[in-house]
C-alpha atoms as a PDB file:
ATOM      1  CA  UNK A   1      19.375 -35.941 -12.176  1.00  0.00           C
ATOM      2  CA  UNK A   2      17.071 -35.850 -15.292  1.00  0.00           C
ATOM      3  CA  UNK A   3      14.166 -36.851 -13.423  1.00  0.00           C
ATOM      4  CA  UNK A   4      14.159 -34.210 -10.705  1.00  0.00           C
ATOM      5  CA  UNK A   5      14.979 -31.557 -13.864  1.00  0.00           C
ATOM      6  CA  UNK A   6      11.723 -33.240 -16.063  1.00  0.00           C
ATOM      7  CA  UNK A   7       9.802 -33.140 -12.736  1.00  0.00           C
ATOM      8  CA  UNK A   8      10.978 -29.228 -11.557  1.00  0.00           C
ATOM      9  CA  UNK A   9       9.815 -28.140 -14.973  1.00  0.00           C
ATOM     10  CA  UNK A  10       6.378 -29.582 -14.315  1.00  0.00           C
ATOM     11  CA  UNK A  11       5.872 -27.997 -10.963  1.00  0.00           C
ATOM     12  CA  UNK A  12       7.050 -24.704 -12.147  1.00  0.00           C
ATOM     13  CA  UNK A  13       4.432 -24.609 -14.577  1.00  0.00           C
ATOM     14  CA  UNK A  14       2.182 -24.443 -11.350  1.00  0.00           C
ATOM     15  CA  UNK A  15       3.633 -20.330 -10.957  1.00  0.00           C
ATOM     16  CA  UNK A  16       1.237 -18.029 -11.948  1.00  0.00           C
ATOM     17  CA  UNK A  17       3.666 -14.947 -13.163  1.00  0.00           C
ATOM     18  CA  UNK A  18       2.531 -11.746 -14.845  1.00  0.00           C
ATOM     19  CA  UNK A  19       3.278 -11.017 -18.591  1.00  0.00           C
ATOM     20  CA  UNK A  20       5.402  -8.474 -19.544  1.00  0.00           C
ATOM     21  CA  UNK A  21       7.355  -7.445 -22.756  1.00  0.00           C
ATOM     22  CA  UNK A  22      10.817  -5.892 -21.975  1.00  0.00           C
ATOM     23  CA  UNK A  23      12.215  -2.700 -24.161  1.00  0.00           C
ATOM     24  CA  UNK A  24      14.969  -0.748 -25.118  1.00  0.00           C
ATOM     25  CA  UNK A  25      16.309   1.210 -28.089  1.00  0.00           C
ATOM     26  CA  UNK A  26      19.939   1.622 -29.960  1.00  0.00           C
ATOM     27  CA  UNK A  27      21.289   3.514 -32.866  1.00  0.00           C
ATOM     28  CA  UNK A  28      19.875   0.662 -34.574  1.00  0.00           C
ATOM     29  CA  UNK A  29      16.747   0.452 -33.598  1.00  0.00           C
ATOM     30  CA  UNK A  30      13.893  -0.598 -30.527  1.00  0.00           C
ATOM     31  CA  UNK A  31      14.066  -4.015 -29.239  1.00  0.00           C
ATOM     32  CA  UNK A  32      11.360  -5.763 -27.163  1.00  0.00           C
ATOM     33  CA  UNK A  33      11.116  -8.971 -25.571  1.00  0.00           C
ATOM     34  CA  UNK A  34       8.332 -10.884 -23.872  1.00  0.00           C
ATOM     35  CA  UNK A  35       9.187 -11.759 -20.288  1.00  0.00           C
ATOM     36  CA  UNK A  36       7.227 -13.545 -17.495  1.00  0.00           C
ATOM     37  CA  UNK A  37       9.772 -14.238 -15.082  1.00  0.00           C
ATOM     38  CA  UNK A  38       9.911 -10.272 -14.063  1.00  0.00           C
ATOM     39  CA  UNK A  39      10.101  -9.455 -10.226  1.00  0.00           C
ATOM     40  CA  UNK A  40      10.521  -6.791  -7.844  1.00  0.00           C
ATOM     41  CA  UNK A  41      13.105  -7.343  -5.696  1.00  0.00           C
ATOM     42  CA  UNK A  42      13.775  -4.481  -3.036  1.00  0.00           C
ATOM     43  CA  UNK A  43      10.772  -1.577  -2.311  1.00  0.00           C
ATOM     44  CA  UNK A  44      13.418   1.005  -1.363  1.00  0.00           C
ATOM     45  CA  UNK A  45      15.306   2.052  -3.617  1.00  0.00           C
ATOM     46  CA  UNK A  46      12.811   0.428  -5.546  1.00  0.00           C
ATOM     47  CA  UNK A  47      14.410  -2.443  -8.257  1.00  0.00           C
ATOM     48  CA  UNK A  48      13.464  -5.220 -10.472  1.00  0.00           C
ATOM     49  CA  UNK A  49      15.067  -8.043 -11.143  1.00  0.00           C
ATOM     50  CA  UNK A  50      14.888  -9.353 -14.708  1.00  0.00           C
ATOM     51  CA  UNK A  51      16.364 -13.072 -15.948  1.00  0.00           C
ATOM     52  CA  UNK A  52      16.747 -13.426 -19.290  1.00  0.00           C
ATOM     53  CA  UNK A  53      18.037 -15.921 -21.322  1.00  0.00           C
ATOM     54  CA  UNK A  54      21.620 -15.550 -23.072  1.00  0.00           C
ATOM     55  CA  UNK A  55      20.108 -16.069 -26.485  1.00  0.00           C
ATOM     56  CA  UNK A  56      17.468 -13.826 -26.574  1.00  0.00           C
ATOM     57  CA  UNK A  57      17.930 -10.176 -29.048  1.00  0.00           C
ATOM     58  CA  UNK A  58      17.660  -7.940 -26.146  1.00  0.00           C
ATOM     59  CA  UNK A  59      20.247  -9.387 -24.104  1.00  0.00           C
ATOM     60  CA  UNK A  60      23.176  -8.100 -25.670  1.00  0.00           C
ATOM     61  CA  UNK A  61      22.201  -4.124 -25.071  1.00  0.00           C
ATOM     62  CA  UNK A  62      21.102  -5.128 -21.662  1.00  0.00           C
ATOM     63  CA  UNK A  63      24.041  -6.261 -20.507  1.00  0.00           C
ATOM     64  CA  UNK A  64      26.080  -3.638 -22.195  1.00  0.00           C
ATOM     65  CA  UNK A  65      24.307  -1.691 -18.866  1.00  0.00           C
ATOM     66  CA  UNK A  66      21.736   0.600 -20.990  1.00  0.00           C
ATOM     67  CA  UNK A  67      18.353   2.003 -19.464  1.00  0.00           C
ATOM     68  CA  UNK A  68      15.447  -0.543 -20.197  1.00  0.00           C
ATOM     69  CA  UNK A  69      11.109  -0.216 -19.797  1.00  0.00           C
ATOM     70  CA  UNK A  70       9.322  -3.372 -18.365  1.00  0.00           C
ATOM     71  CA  UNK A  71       5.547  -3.261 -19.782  1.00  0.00           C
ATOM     72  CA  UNK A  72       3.362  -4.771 -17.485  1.00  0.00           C
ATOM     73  CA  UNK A  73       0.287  -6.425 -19.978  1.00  0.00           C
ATOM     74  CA  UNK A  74      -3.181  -6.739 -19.696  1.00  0.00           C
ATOM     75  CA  UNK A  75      -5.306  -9.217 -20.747  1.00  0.00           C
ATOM     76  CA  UNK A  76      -6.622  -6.903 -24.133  1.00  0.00           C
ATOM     77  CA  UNK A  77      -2.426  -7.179 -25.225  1.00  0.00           C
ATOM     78  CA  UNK A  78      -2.702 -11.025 -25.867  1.00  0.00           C
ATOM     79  CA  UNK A  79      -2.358  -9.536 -29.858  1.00  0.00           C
ATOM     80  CA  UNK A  80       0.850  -7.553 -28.278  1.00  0.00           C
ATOM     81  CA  UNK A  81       2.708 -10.535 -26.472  1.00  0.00           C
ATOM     82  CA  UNK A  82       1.737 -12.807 -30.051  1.00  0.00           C
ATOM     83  CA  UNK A  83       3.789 -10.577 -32.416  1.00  0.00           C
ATOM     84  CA  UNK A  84       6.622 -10.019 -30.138  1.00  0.00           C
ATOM     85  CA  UNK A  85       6.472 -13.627 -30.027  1.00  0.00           C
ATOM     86  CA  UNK A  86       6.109 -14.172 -33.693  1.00  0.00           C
ATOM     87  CA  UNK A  87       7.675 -11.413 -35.219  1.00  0.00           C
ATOM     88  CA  UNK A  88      11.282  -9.997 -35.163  1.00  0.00           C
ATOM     89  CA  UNK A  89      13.126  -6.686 -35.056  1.00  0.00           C
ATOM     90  CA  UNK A  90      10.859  -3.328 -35.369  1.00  0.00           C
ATOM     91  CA  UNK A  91       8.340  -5.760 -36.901  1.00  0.00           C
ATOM     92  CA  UNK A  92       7.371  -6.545 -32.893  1.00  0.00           C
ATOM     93  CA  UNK A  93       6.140  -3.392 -32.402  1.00  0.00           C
ATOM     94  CA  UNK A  94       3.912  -3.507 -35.169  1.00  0.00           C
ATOM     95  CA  UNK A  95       0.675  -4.354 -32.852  1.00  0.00           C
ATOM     96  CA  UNK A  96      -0.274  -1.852 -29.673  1.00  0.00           C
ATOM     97  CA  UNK A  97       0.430   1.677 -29.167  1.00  0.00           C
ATOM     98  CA  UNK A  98       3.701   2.560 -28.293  1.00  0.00           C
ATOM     99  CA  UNK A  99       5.325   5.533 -27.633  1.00  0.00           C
ATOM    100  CA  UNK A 100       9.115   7.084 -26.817  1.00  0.00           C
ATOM    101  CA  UNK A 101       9.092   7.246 -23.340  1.00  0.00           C
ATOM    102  CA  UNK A 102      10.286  11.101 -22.088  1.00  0.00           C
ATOM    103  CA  UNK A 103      13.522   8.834 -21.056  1.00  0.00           C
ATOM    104  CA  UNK A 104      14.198   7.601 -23.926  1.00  0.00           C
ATOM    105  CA  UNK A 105      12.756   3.706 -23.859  1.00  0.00           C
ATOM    106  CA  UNK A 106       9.814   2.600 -25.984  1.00  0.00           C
ATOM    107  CA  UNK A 107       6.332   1.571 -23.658  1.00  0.00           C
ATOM    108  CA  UNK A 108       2.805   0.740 -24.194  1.00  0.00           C
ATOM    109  CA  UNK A 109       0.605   3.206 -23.937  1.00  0.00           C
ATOM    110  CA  UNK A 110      -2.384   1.343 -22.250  1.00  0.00           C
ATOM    111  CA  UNK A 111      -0.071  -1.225 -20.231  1.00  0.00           C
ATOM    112  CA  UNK A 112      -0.835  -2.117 -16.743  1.00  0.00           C
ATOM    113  CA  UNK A 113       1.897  -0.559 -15.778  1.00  0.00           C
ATOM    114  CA  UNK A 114       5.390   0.162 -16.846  1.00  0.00           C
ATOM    115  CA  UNK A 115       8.754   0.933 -15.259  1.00  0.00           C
ATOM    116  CA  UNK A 116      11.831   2.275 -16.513  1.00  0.00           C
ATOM    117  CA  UNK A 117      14.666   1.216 -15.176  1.00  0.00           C
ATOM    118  CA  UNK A 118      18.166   2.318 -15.124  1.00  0.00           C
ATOM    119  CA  UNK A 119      20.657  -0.796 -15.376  1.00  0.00           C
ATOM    120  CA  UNK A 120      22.416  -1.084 -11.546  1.00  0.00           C
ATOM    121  CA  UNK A 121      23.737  -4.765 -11.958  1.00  0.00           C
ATOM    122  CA  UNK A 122      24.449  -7.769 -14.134  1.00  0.00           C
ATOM    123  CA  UNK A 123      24.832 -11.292 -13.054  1.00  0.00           C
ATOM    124  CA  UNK A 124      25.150 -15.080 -15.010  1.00  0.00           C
ATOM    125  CA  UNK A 125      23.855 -17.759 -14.128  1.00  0.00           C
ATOM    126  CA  UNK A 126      23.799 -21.209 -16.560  1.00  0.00           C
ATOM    127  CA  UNK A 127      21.618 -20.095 -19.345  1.00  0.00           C
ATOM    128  CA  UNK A 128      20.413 -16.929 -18.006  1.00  0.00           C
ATOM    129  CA  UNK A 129      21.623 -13.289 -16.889  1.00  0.00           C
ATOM    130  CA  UNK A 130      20.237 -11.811 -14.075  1.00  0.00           C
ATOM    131  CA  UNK A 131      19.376  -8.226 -14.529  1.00  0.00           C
ATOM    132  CA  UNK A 132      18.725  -5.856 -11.662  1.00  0.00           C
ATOM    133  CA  UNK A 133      17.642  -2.403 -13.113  1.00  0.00           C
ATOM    134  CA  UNK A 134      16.876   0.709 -10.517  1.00  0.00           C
ATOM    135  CA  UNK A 135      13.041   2.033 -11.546  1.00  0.00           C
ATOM    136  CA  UNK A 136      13.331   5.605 -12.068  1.00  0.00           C
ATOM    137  CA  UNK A 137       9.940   6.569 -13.613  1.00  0.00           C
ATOM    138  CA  UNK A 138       6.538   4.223 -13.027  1.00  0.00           C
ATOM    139  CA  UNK A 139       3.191   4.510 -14.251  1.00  0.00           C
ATOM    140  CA  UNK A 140       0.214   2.152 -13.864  1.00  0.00           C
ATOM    141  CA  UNK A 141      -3.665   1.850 -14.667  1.00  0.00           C
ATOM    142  CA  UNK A 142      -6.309   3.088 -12.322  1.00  0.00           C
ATOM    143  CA  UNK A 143      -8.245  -0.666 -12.946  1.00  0.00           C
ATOM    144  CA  UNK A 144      -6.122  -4.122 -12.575  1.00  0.00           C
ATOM    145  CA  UNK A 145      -6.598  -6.494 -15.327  1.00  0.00           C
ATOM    146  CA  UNK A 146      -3.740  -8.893 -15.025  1.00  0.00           C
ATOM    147  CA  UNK A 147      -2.276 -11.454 -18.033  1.00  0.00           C
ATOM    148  CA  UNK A 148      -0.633 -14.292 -16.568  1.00  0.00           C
ATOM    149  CA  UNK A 149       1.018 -17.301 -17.652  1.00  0.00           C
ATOM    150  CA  UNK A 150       0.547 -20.399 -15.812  1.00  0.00           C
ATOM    151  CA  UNK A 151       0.709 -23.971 -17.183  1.00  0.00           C
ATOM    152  CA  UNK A 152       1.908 -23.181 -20.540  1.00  0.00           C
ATOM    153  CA  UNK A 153      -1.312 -20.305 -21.213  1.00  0.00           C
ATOM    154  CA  UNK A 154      -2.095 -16.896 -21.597  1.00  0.00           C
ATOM    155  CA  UNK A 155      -4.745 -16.638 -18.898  1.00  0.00           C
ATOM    156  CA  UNK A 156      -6.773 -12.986 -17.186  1.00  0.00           C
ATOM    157  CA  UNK A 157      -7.852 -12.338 -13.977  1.00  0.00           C
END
């Protein structure tokens, strides 16, 4: 069983998926997360669905069912994705301009695009929960500049 789990990890690396950093606020504070396994999952009503692992900071409020923005990056947020990677607490959104969303949630000013999403449903699954969240306000750059992740890299098209 170990070697089709070593060899599935490979091949996934082969998945190009685009970058985004996941958001949401508390009395105690904003959160954010980096993400890259983000999808949309139905068109009409128009969802995402978000896995996220058990352990990370923002999964806790998220599946307490709160309202949540999904930051879609471009490649100029590399600087962006690297403190939410390195960095902890408020201290994430230290890099990039972010604003309070009119709905309440934190975004990027200059992402690609970003969603906000209203939580609809919560399932678990080994290691992860799988998030669906119902997008109830969208906005998104005239130009596409994608980040991606593929084969362990930050990589633009």
């Amino acid at each position: 069983m170990s070697h089709i789990v070593n060899e599935s990890m490979q091949a996934l690396k082969r998945f190009g998926k685009s970058v985004c950093i996941v958001t949401s606020v508390d009395q105690q504070g904003r959160y954010a997360t980096p993400s890259s396994a983000i999808t949309n999952l139905t068109n009409n009503p128009p969802t995402l669905l978000l896995p996220m692992e058990k352990t990370a900071s923002l999964y806790p409020l998220l599946s307490e069912g709160v309202r949540f923005g999904v930051n879609l990056l471009a490649p100029n947020h590399q600087p962006v994705i690297e403190a939410c990677i390195s960095k902890k607490g408020e201290d994430r959104f230290s890099v990039g301009q972010w604003q309070q969303h009119v709905l309440g949630v934190p975004v990027l000013v200059d992402a690609q695009a970003v969603f906000v999403c209203d939580f609809e449903q919560l399932s678990e699954y080994g290691s992860h929960g799988l998030i669906i969240g119902r997008v109830v306000a969208v906005d998104y750059a005239k130009n596409v500049q994608a980040l991606i992740y593929i084969d362990d890299s930050l990589r633009s098209i």
